[in-house]
N, C-alpha and C. Protein backbone atom coordinates (compact mmCIF):
# COMPACT_ATOMS: atom_id res chain seq x y z
N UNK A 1 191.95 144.93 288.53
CA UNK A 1 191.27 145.25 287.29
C UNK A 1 190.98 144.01 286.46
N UNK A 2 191.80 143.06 286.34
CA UNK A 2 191.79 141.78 285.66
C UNK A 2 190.86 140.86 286.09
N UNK A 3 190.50 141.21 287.64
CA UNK A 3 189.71 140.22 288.23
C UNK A 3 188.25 140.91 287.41
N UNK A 4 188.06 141.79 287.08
CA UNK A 4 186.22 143.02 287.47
C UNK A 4 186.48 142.76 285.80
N UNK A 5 187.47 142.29 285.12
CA UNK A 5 186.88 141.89 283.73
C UNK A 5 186.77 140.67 283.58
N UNK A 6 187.07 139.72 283.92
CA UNK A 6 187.16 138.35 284.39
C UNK A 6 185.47 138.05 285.21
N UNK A 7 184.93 138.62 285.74
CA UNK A 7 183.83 138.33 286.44
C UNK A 7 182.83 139.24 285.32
N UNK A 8 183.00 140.22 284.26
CA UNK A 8 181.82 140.49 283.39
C UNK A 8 181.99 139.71 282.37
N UNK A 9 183.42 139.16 282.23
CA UNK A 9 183.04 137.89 280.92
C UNK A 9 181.98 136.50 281.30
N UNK A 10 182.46 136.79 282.83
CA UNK A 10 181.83 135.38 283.50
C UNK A 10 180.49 135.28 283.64
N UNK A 11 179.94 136.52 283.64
CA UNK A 11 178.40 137.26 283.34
C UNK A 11 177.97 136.75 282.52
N UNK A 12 178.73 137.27 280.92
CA UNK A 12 178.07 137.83 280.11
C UNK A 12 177.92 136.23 279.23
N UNK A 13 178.68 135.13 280.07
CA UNK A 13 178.46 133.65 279.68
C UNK A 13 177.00 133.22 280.65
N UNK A 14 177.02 133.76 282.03
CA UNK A 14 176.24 132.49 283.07
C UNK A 14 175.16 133.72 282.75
N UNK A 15 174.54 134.60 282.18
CA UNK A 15 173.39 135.45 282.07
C UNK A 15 172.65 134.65 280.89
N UNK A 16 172.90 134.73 279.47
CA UNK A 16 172.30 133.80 279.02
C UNK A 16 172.23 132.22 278.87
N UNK A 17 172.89 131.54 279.98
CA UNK A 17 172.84 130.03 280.30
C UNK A 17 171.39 130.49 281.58
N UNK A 18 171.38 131.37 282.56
CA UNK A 18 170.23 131.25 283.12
C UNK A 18 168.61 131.62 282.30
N UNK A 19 168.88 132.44 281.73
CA UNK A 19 168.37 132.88 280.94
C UNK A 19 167.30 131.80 279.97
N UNK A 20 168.34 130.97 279.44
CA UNK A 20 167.78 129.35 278.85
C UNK A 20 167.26 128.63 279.51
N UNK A 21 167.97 128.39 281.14
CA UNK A 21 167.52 127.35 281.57
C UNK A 21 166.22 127.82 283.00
N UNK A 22 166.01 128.57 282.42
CA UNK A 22 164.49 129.63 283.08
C UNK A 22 163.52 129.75 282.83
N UNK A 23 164.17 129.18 281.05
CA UNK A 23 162.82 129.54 279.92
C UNK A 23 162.78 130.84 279.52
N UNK A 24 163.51 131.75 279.74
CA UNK A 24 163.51 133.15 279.39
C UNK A 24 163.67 134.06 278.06
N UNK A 25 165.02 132.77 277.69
CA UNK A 25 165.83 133.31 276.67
C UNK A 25 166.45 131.86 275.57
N UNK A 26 165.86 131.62 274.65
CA UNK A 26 166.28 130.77 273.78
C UNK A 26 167.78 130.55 273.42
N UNK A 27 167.82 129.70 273.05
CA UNK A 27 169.35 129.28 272.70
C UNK A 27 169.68 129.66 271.35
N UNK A 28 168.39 129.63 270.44
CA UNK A 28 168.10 130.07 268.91
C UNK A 28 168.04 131.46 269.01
N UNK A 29 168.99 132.05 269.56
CA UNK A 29 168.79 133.66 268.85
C UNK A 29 170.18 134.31 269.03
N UNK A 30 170.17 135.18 268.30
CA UNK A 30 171.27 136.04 268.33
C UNK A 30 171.67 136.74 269.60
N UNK A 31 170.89 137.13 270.70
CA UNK A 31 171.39 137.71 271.84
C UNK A 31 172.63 136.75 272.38
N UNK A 32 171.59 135.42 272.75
CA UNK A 32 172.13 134.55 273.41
C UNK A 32 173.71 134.05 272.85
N UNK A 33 173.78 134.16 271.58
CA UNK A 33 174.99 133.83 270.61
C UNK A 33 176.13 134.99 270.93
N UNK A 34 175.38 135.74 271.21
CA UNK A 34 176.37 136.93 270.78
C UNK A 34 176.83 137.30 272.67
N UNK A 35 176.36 136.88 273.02
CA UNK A 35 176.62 137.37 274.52
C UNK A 35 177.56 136.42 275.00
N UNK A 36 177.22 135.17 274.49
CA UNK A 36 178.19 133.82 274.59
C UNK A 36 179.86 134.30 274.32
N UNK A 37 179.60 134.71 273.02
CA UNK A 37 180.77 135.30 272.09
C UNK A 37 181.71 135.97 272.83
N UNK A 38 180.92 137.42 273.34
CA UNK A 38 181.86 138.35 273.78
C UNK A 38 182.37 137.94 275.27
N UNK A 39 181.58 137.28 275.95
CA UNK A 39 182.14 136.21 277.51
C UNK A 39 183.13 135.54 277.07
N UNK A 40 182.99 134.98 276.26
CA UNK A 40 184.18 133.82 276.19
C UNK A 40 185.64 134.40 275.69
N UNK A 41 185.02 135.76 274.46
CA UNK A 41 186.42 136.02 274.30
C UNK A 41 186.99 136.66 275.37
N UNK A 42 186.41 137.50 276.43
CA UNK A 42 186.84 138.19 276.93
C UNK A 42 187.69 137.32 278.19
N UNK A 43 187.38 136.13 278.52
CA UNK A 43 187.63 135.66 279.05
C UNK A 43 189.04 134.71 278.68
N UNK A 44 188.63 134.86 277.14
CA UNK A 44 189.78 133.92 276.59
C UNK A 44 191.23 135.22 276.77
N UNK A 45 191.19 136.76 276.78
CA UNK A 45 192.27 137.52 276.41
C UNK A 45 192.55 137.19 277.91
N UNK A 46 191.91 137.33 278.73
CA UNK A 46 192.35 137.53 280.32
C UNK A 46 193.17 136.08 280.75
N UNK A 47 192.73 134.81 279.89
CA UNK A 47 193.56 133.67 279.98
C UNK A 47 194.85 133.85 280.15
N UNK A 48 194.86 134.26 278.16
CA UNK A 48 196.11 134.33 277.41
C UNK A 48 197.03 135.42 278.51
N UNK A 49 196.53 136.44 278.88
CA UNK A 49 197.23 137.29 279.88
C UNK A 49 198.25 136.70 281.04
N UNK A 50 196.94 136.01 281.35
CA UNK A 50 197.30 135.37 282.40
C UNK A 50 198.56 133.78 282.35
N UNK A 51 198.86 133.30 281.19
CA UNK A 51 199.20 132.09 280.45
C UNK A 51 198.25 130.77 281.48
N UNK A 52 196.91 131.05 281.24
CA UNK A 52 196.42 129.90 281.86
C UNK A 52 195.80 128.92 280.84
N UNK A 53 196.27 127.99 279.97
CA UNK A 53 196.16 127.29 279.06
C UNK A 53 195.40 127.09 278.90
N UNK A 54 194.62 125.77 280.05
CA UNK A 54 193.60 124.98 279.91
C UNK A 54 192.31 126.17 279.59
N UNK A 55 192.30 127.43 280.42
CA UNK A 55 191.40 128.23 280.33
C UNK A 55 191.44 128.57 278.79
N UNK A 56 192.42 128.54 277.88
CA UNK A 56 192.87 129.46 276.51
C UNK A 56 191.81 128.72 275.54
N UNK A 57 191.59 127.24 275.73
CA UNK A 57 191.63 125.80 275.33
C UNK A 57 189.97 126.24 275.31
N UNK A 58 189.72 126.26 276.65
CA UNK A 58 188.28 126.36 277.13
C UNK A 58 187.24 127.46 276.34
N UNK A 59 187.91 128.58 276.52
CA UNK A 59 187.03 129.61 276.66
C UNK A 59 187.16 129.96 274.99
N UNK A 60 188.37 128.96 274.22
CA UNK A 60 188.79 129.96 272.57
C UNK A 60 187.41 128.64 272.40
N UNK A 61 187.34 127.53 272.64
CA UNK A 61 186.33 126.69 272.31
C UNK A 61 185.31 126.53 272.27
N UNK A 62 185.00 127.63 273.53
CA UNK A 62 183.59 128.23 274.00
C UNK A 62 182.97 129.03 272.94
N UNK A 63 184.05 129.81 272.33
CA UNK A 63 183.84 131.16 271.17
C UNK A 63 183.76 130.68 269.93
N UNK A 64 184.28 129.23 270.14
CA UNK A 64 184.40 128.78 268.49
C UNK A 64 183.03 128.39 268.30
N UNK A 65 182.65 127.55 269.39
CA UNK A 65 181.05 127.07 269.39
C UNK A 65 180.08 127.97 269.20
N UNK A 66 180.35 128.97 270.18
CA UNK A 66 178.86 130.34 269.81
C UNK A 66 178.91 130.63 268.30
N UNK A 67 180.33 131.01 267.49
CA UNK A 67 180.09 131.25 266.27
C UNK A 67 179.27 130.24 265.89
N UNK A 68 179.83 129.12 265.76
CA UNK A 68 178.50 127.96 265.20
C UNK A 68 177.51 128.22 265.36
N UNK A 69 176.93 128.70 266.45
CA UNK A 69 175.95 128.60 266.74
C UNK A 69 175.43 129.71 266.67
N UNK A 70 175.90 130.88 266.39
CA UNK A 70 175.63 132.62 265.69
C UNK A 70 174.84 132.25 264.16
N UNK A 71 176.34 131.63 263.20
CA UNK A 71 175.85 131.06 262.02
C UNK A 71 174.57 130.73 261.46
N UNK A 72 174.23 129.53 262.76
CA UNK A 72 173.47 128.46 262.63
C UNK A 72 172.02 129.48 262.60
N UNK A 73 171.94 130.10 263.72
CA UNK A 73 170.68 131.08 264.10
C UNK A 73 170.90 131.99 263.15
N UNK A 74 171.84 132.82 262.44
CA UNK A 74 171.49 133.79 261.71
C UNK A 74 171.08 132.81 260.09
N UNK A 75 171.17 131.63 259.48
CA UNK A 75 171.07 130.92 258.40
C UNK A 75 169.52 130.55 258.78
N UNK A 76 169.06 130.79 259.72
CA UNK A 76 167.57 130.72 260.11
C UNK A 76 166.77 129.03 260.04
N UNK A 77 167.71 128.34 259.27
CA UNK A 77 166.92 127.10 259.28
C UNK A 77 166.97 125.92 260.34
N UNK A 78 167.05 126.33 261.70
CA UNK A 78 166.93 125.43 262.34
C UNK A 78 168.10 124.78 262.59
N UNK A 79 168.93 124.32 261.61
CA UNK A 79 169.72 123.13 261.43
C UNK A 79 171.17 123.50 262.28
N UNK A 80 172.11 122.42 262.81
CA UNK A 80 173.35 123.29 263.31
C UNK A 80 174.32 123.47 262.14
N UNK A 81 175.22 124.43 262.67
CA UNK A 81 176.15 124.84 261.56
C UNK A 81 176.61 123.57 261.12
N UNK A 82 177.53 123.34 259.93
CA UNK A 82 178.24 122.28 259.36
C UNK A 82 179.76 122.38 260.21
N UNK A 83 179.63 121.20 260.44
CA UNK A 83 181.56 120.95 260.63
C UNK A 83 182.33 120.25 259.63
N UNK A 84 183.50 121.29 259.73
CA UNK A 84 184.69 120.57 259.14
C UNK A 84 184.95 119.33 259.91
N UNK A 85 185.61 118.63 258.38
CA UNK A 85 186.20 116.97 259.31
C UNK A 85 187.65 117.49 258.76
């Protein structure tokens, strides 16, 4: 069971990366943000399940970025989100 959720998080990341790099599906929109999102977290609980760190590291980083980048596309101006220093 862990594996068949582990392979739709893995989807629901490499669907809109082909998607972009096809020309299909922009990087500027909310699908693409939000599909990022729910892959990575899902991938990040199956980590933590699993105690596979580097993956925890990876995939919570993966999720931290789409928010940025959710933000960034829903603030509409183009620009990327701001980072904290």
């Amino acid at each position: 069971m862990i594996q068949t959720i582990s392979v739709i998080g893995a989807l629901l990341i490499l669907l809109p990366f082909v998607g972009s790099q096809l020309g299909r599906l922009s990087t500027r929109t909310v699908a693409y943000q939000v599909l990022n999102i729910i892959g990575s977290g899902v991938l990040t609980i199956v980590a933590v399940l699993e105690s596979q760190y580097g993956f925890i590291i990876l995939e919570a980083a993966w999720a931290v970025a789409s928010f940025a980048g959710l933000y960034s596309v829903l603030r509409g101006d183009g620009s990327p989100a701001p980072l904290s220093h």
